[in-house]
C-alpha atoms as a PDB file:
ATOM      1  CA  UNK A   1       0.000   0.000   0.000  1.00  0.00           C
ATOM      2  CA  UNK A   2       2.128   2.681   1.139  1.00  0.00           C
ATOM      3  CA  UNK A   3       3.567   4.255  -1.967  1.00  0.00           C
ATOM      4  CA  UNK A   4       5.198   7.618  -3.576  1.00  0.00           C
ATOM      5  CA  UNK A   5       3.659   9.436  -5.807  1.00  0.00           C
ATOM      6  CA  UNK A   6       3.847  13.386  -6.725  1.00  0.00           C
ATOM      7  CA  UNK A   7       1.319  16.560  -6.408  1.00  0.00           C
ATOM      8  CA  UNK A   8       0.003  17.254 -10.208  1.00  0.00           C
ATOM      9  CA  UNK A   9      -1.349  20.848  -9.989  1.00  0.00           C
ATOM     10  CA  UNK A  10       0.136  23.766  -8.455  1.00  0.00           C
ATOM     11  CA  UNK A  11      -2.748  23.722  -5.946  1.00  0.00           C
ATOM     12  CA  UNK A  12      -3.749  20.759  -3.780  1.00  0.00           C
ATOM     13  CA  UNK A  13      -6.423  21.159  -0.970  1.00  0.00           C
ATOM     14  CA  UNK A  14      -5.917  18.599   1.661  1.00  0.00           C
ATOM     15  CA  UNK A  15      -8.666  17.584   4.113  1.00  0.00           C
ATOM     16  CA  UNK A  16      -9.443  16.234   7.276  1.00  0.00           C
ATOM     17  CA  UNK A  17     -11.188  13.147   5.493  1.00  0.00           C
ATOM     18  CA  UNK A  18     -12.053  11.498   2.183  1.00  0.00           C
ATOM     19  CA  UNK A  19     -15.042  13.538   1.283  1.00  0.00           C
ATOM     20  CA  UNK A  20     -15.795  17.406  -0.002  1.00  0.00           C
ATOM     21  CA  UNK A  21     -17.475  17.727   3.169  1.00  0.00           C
ATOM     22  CA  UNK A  22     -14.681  17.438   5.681  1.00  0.00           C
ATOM     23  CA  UNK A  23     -12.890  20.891   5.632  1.00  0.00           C
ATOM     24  CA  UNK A  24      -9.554  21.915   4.338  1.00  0.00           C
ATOM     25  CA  UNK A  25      -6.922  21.645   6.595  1.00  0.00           C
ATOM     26  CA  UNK A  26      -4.370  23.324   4.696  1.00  0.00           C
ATOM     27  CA  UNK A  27      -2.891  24.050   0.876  1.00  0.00           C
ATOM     28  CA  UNK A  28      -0.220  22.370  -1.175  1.00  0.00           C
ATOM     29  CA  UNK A  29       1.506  24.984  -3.942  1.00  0.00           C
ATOM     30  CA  UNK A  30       3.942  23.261  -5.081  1.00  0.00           C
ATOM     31  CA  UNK A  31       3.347  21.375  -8.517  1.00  0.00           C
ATOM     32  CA  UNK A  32       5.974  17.564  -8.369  1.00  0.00           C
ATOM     33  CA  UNK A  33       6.054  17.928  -4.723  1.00  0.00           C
ATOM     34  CA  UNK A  34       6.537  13.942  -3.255  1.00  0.00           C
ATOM     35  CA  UNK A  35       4.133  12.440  -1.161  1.00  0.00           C
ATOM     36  CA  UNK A  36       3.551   9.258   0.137  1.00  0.00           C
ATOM     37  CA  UNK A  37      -0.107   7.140   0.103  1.00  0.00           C
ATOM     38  CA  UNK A  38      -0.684   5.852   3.089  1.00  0.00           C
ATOM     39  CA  UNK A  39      -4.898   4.491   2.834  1.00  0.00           C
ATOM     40  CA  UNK A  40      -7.256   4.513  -0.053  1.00  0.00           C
ATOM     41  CA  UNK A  41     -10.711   5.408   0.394  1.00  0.00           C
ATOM     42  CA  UNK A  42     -12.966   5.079  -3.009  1.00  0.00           C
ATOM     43  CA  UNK A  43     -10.864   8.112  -5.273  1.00  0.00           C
ATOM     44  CA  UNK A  44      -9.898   9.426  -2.495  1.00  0.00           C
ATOM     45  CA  UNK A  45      -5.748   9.400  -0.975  1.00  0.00           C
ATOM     46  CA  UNK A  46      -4.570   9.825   2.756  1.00  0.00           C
ATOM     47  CA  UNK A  47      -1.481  11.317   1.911  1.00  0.00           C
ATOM     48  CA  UNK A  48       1.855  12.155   4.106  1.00  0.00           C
ATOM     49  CA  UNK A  49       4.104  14.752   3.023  1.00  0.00           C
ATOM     50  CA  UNK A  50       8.119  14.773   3.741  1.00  0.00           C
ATOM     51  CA  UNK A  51       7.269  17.033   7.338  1.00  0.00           C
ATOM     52  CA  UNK A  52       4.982  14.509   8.101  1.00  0.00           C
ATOM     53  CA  UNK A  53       2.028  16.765   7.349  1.00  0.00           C
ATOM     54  CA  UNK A  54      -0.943  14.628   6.600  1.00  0.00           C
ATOM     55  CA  UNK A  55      -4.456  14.703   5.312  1.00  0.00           C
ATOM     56  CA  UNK A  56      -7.179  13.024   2.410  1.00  0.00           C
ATOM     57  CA  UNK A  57      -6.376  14.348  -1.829  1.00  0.00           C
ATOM     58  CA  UNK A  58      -8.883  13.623  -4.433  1.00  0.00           C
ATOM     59  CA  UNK A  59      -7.242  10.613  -6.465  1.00  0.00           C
ATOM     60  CA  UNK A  60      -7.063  13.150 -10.110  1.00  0.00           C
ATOM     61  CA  UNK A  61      -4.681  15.769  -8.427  1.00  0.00           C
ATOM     62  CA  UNK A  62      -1.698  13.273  -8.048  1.00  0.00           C
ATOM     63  CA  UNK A  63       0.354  11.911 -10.698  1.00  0.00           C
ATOM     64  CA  UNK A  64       2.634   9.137 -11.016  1.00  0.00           C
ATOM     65  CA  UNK A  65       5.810  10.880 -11.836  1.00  0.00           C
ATOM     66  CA  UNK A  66       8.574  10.593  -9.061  1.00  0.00           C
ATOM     67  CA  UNK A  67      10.293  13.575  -7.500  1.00  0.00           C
ATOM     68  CA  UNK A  68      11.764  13.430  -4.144  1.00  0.00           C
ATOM     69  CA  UNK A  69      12.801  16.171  -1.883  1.00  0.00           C
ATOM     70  CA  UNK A  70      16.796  16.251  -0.361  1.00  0.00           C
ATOM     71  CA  UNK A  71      16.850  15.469   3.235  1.00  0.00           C
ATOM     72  CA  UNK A  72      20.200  15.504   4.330  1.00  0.00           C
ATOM     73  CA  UNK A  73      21.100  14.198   8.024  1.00  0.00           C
ATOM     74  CA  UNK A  74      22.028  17.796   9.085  1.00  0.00           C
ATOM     75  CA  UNK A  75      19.532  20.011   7.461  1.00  0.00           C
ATOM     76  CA  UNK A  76      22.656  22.804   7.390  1.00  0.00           C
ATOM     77  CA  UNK A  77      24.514  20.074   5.563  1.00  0.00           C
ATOM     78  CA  UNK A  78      24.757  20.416   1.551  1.00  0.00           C
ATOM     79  CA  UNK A  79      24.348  17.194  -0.135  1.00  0.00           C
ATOM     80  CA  UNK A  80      26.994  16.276  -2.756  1.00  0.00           C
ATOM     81  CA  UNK A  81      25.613  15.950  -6.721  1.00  0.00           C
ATOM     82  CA  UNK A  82      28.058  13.234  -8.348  1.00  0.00           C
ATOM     83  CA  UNK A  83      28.959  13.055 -11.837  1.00  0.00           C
ATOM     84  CA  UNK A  84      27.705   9.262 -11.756  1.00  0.00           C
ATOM     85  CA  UNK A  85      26.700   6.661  -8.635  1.00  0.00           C
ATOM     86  CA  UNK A  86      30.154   6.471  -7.049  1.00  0.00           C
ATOM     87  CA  UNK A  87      30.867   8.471  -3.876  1.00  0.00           C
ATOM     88  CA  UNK A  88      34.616   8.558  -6.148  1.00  0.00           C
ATOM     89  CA  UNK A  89      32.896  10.031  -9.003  1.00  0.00           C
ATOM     90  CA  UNK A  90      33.615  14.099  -9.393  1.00  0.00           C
ATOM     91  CA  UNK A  91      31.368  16.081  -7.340  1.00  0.00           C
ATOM     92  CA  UNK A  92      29.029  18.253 -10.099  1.00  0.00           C
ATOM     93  CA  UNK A  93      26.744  20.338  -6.974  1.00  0.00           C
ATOM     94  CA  UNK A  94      26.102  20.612  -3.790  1.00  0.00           C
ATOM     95  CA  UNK A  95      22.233  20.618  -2.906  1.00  0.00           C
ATOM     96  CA  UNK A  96      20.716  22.654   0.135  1.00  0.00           C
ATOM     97  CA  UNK A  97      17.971  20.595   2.153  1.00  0.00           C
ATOM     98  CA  UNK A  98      14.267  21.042   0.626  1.00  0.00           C
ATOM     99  CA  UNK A  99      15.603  20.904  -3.218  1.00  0.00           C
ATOM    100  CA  UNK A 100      12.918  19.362  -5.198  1.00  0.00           C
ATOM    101  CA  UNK A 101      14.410  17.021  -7.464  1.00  0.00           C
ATOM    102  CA  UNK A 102      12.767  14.876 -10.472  1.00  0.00           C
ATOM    103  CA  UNK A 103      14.149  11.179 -10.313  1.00  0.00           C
ATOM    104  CA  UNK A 104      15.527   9.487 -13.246  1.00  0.00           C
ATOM    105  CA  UNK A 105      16.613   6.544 -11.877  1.00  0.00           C
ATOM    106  CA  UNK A 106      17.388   4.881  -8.291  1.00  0.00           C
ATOM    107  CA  UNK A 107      19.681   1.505  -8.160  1.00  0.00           C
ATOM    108  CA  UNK A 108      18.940   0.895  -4.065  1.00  0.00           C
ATOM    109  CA  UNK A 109      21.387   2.838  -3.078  1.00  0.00           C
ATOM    110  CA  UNK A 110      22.320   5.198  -5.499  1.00  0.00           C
ATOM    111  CA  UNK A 111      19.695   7.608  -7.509  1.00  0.00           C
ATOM    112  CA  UNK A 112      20.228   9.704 -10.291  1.00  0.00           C
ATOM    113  CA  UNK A 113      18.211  13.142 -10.097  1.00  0.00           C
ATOM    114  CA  UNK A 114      17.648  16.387 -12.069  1.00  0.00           C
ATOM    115  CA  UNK A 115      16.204  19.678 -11.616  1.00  0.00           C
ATOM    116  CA  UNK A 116      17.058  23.434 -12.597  1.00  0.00           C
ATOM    117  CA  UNK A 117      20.411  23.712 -13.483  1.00  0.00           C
ATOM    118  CA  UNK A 118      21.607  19.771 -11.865  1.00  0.00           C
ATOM    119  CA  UNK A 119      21.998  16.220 -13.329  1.00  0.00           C
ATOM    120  CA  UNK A 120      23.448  14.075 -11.157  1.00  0.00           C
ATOM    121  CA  UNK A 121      23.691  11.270  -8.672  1.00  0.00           C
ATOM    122  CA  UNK A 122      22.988  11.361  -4.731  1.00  0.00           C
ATOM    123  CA  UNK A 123      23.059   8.737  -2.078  1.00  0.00           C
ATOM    124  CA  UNK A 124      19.329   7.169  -1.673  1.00  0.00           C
ATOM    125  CA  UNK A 125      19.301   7.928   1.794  1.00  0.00           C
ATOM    126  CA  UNK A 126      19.669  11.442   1.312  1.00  0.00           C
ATOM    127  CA  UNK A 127      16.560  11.892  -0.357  1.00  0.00           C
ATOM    128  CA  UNK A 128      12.851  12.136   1.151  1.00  0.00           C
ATOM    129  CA  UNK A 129      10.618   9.841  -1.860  1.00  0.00           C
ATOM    130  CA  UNK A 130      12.243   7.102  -2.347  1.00  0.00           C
ATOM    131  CA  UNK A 131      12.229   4.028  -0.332  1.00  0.00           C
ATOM    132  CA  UNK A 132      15.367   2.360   1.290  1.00  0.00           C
ATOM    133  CA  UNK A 133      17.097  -0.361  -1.420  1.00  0.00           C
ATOM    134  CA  UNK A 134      14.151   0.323  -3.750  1.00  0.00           C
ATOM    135  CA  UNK A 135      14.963   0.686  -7.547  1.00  0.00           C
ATOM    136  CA  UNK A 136      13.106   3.444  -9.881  1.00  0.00           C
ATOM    137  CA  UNK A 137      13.821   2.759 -13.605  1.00  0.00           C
END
């Protein structure tokens, strides 16, 4: 069950339950932003967010694309971008916590990601969207 997914639209209401009814709890604006699904009800998605905000989505306003957000350790810490998946590899960027990423690729320990102005390869574990040892082709 659990599983990531991504925010479609730049706007995503997210309520208290998995009907219109229940009231919005707060506001998503962030278009590719990961989340996780963590219960189905009918179309509707309890979803959990990389703060560990979470609430019910309407099924149509996620998408299946994979993003993921960096999480370093140390949220001060900048997270090396290497030229491939090998920690000997040149070091291309250095991320800043809360970069949204779009992945490419993961191997289970290793994923390739890109974004505005970066191409590279990070550690799995320092990314918030991706399961541990799990591989994204």
């Amino acid at each position: 069950m659990p599983r990531f997914v991504s925010l479609k639209p730049d706007r995503v209401n997210v309520r208290g339950g998995p009907t219109r009814d229940n009231e919005v709890m707060f506001v998503y604006t962030r278009a590719g932003l990961p989340v996780e699904i963590t219960a189905e009800s009918d179309n509707w998605r309890r979803i959990r967010d990389w703060e560990g905000s979470e609430g019910w989505v309407y099924h149509s306003l996620l998408s299946g694309r994979r993003t993921a957000v960096v999480t370093p350790k140390d949220k001060k810490e900048l997270v090396p971008l290497y030229d491939k998946g090998d920690s000997n590899a040149p070091v291309i960027a250095r991320l800043q916590a809360g970069v949204l990423a779009g992945i490419k690729r993961c191997t289970g320990s290793w994923c390739r990601i890109v974004g505005p102005g970066f191409d590279g390869w990070t550690l799995q574990e320092q990314l918030w969207g991706v399961y541990p040892n799990e591989k994204v082709e």
